[in-house]
N, C-alpha and C. Protein backbone atom coordinates (compact mmCIF):
# COMPACT_ATOMS: atom_id res chain seq x y z
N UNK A 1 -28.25 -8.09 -11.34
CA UNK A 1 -27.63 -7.41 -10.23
C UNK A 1 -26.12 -7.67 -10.27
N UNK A 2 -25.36 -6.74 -9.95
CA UNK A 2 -23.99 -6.50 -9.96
C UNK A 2 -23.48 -7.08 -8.66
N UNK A 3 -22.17 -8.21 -8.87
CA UNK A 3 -22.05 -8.70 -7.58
C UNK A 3 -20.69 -8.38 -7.57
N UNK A 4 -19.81 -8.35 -6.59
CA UNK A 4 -18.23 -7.79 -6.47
C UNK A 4 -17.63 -9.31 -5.26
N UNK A 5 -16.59 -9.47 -5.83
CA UNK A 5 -15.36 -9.83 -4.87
C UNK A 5 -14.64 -8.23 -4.12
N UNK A 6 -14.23 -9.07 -2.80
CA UNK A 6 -13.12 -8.34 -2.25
C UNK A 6 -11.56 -8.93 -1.66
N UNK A 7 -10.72 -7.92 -1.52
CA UNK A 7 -9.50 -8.42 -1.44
C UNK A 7 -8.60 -7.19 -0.55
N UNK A 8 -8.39 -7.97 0.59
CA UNK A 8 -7.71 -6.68 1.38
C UNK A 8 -5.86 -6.95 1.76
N UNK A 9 -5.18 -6.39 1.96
CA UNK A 9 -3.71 -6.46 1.44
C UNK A 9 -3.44 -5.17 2.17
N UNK A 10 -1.93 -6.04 2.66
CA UNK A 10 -1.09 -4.74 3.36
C UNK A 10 -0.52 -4.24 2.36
N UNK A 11 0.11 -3.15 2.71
CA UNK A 11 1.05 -3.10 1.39
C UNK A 11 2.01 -1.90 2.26
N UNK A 12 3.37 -2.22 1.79
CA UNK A 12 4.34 -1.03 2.62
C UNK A 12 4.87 -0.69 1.47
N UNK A 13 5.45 0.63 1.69
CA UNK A 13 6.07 1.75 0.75
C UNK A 13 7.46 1.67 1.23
N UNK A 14 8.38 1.51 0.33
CA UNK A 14 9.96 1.26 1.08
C UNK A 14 10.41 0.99 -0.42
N UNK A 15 11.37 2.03 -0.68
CA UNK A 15 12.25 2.53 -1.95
C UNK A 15 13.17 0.86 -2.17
N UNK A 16 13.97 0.10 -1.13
CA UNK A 16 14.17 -1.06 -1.23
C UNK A 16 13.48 -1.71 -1.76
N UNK A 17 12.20 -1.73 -1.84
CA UNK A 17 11.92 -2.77 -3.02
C UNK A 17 11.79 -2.83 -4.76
N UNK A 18 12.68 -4.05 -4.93
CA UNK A 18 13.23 -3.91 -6.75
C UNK A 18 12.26 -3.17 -7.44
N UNK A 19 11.02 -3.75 -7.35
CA UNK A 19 10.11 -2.95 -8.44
C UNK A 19 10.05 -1.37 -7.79
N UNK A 20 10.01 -1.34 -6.85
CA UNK A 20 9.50 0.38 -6.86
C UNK A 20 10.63 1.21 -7.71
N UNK A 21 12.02 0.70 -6.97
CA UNK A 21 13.03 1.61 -7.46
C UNK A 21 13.20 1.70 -8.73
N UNK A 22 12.77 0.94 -9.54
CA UNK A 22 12.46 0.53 -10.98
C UNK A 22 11.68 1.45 -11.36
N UNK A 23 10.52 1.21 -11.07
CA UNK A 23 9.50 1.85 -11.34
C UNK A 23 9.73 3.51 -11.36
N UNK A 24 10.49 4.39 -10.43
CA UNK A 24 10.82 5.45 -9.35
C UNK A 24 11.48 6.00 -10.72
N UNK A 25 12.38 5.12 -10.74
CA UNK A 25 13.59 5.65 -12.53
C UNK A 25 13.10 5.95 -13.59
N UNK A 26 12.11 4.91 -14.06
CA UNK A 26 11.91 5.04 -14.90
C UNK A 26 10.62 6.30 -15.14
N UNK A 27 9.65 6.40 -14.30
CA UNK A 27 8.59 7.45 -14.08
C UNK A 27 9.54 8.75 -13.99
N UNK A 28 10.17 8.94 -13.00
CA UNK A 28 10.78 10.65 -12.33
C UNK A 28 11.92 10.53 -12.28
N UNK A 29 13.28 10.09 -13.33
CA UNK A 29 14.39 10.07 -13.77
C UNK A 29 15.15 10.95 -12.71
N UNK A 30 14.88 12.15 -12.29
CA UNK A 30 15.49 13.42 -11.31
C UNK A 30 14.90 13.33 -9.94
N UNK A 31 13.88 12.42 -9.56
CA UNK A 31 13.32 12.28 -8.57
C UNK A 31 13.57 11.10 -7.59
N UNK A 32 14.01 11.95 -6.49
CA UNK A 32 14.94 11.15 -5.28
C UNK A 32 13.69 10.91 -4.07
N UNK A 33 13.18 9.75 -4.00
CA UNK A 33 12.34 9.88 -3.05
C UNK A 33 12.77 9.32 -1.31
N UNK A 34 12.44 9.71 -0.50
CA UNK A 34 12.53 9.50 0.80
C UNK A 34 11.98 7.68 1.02
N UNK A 35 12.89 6.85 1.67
CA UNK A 35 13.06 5.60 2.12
C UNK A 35 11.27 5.49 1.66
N UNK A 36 10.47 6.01 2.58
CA UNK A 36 8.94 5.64 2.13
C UNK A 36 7.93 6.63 2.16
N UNK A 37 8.45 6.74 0.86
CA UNK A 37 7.68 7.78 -0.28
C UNK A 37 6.16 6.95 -0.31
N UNK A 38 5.17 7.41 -0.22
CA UNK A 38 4.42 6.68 -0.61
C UNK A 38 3.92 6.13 -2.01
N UNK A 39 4.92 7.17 -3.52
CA UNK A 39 5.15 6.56 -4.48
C UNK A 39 5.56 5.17 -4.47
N UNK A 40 6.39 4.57 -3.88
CA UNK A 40 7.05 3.56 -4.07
C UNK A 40 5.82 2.44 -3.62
N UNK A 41 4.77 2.73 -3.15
CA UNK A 41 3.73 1.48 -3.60
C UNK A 41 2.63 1.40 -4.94
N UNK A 42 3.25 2.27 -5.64
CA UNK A 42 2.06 2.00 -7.02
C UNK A 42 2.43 1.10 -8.14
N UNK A 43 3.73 0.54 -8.24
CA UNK A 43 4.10 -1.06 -8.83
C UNK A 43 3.04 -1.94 -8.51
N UNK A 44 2.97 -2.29 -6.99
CA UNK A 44 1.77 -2.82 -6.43
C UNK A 44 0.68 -2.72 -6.67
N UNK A 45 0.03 -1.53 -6.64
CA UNK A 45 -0.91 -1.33 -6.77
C UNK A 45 -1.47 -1.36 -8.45
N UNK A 46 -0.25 -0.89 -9.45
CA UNK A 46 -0.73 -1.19 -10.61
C UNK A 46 -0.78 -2.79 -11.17
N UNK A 47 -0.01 -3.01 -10.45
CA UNK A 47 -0.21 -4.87 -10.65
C UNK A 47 -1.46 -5.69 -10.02
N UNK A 48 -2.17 -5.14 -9.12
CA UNK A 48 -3.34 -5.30 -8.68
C UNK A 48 -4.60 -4.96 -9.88
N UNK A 49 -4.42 -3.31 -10.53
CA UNK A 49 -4.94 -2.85 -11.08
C UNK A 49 -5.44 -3.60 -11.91
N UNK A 50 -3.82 -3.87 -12.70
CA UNK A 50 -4.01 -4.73 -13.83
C UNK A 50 -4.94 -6.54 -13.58
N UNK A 51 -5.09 -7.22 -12.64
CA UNK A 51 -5.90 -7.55 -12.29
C UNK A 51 -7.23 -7.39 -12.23
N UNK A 52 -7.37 -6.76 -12.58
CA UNK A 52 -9.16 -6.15 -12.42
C UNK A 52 -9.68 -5.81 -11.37
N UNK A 53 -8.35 -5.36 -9.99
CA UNK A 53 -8.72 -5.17 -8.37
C UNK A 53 -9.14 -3.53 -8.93
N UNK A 54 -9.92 -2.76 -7.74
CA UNK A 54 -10.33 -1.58 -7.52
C UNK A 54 -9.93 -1.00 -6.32
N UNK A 55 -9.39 0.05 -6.14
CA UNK A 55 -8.54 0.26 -5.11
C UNK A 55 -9.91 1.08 -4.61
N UNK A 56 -10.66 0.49 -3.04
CA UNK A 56 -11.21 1.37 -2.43
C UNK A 56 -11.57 1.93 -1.56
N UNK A 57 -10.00 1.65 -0.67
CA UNK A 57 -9.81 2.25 0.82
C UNK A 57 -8.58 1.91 1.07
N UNK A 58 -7.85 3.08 1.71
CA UNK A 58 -6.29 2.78 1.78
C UNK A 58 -6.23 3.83 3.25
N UNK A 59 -5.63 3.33 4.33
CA UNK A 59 -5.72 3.61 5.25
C UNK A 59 -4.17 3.24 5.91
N UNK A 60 -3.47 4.36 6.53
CA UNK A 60 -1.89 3.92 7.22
C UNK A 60 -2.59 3.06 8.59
N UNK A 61 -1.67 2.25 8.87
CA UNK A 61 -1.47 1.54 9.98
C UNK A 61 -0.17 1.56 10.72
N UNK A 62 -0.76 1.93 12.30
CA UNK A 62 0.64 2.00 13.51
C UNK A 62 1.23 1.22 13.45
N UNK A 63 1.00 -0.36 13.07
CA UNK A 63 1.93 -1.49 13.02
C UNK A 63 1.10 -2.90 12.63
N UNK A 64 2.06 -3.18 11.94
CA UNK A 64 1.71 -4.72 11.73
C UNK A 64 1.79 -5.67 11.87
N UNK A 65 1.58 -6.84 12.79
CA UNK A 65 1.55 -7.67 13.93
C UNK A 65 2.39 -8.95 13.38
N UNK A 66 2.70 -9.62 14.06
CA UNK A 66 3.06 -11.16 13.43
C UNK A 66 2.04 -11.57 13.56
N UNK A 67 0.50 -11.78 13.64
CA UNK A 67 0.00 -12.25 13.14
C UNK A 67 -1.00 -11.49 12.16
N UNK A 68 -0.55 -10.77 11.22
CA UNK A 68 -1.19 -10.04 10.79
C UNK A 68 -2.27 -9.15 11.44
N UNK A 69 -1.80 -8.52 12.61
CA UNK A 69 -3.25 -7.95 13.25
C UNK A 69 -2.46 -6.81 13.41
N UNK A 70 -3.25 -5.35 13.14
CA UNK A 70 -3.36 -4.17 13.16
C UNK A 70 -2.82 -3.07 14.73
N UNK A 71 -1.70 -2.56 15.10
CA UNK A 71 -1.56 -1.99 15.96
C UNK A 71 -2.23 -0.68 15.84
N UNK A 72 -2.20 -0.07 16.86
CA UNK A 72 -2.82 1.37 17.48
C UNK A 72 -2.24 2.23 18.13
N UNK A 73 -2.10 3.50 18.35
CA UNK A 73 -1.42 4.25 19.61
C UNK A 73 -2.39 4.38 20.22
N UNK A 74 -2.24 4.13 22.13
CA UNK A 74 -3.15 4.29 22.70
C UNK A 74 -2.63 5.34 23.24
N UNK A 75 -3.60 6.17 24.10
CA UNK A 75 -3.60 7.75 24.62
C UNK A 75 -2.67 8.66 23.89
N UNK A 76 -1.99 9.30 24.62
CA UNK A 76 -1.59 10.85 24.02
C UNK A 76 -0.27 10.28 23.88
N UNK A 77 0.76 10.54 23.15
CA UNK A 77 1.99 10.13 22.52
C UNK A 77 2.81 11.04 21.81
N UNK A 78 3.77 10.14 21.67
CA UNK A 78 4.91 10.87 20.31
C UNK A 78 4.12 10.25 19.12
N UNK A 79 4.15 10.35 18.06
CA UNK A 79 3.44 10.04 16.71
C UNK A 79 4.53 8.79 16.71
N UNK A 80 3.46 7.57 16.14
CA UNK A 80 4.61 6.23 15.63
C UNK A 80 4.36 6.85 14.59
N UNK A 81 5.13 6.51 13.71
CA UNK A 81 5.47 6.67 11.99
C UNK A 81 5.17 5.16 11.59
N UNK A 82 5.13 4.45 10.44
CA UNK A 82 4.78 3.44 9.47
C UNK A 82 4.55 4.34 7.79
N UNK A 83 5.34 2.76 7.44
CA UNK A 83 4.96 2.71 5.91
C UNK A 83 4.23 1.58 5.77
N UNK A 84 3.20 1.21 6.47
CA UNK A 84 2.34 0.18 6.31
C UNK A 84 0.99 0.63 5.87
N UNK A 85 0.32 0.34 5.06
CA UNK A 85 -1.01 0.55 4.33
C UNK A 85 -1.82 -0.84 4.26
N UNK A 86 -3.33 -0.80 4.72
CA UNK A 86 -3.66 -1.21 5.13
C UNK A 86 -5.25 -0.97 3.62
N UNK A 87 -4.97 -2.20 2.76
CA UNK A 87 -5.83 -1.45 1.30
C UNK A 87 -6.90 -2.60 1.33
N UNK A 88 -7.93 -1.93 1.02
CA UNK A 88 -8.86 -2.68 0.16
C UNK A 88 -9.51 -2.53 -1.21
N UNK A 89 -9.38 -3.73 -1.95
CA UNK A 89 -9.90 -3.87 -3.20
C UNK A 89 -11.53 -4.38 -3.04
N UNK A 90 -11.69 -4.24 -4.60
CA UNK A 90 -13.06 -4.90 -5.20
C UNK A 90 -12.91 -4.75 -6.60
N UNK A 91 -13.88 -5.80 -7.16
CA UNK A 91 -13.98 -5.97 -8.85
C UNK A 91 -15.22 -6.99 -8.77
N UNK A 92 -15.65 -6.57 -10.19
CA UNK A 92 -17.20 -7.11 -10.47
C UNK A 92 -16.42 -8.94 -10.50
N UNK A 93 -17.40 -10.00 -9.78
CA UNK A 93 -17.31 -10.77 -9.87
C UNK A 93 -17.86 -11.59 -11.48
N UNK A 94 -16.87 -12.13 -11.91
CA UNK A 94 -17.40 -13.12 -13.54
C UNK A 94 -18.47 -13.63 -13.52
């Protein structure tokens, strides 16, 4: 029987960070992406990859807490915006 680890991780999209913009150049040379593109988290995510993680749920989040806990909009609103992602992995355990 097949057994799996899991591994869950925020992850934000924001062109400021070294690897994305790196990454951004070197992939789409002519391609100018917006502060948080959601390109600018697949450095991350391929460095996970390369790990043997399985990306298999990626979900935005309203906000992200100081203590790591998950905000919400309650009732009817203006839309909050976030570049916060809210991912879960898995990979066959050794």
């Amino acid at each position: 029987m097949e057994k799996w680890e899991y591994l869950t991780q925020f992850v934000w999209a924001n062109i400021e960070n070294k690897e994305a913009r790196e990454y951004i150049e070197q992939s789409w040379p002519d391609y100018q992406p917006a502060r948080y593109s959601p390109e600018t988290m697949i450095p991350r995510l391929n460095a996970l990859g390369e790990k043997g993680w399985e990306l298999v749920h990626m979900q935005p989040v309203g906000a992200v807490g100081k203590n790591r806990d998950v905000g919400f909009i309650a009732g009817e609103g203006l839309p909050r915006w976030s570049n916060a992602y809210f991912c879960v992995f898995k990979r066959r355990k050794p």
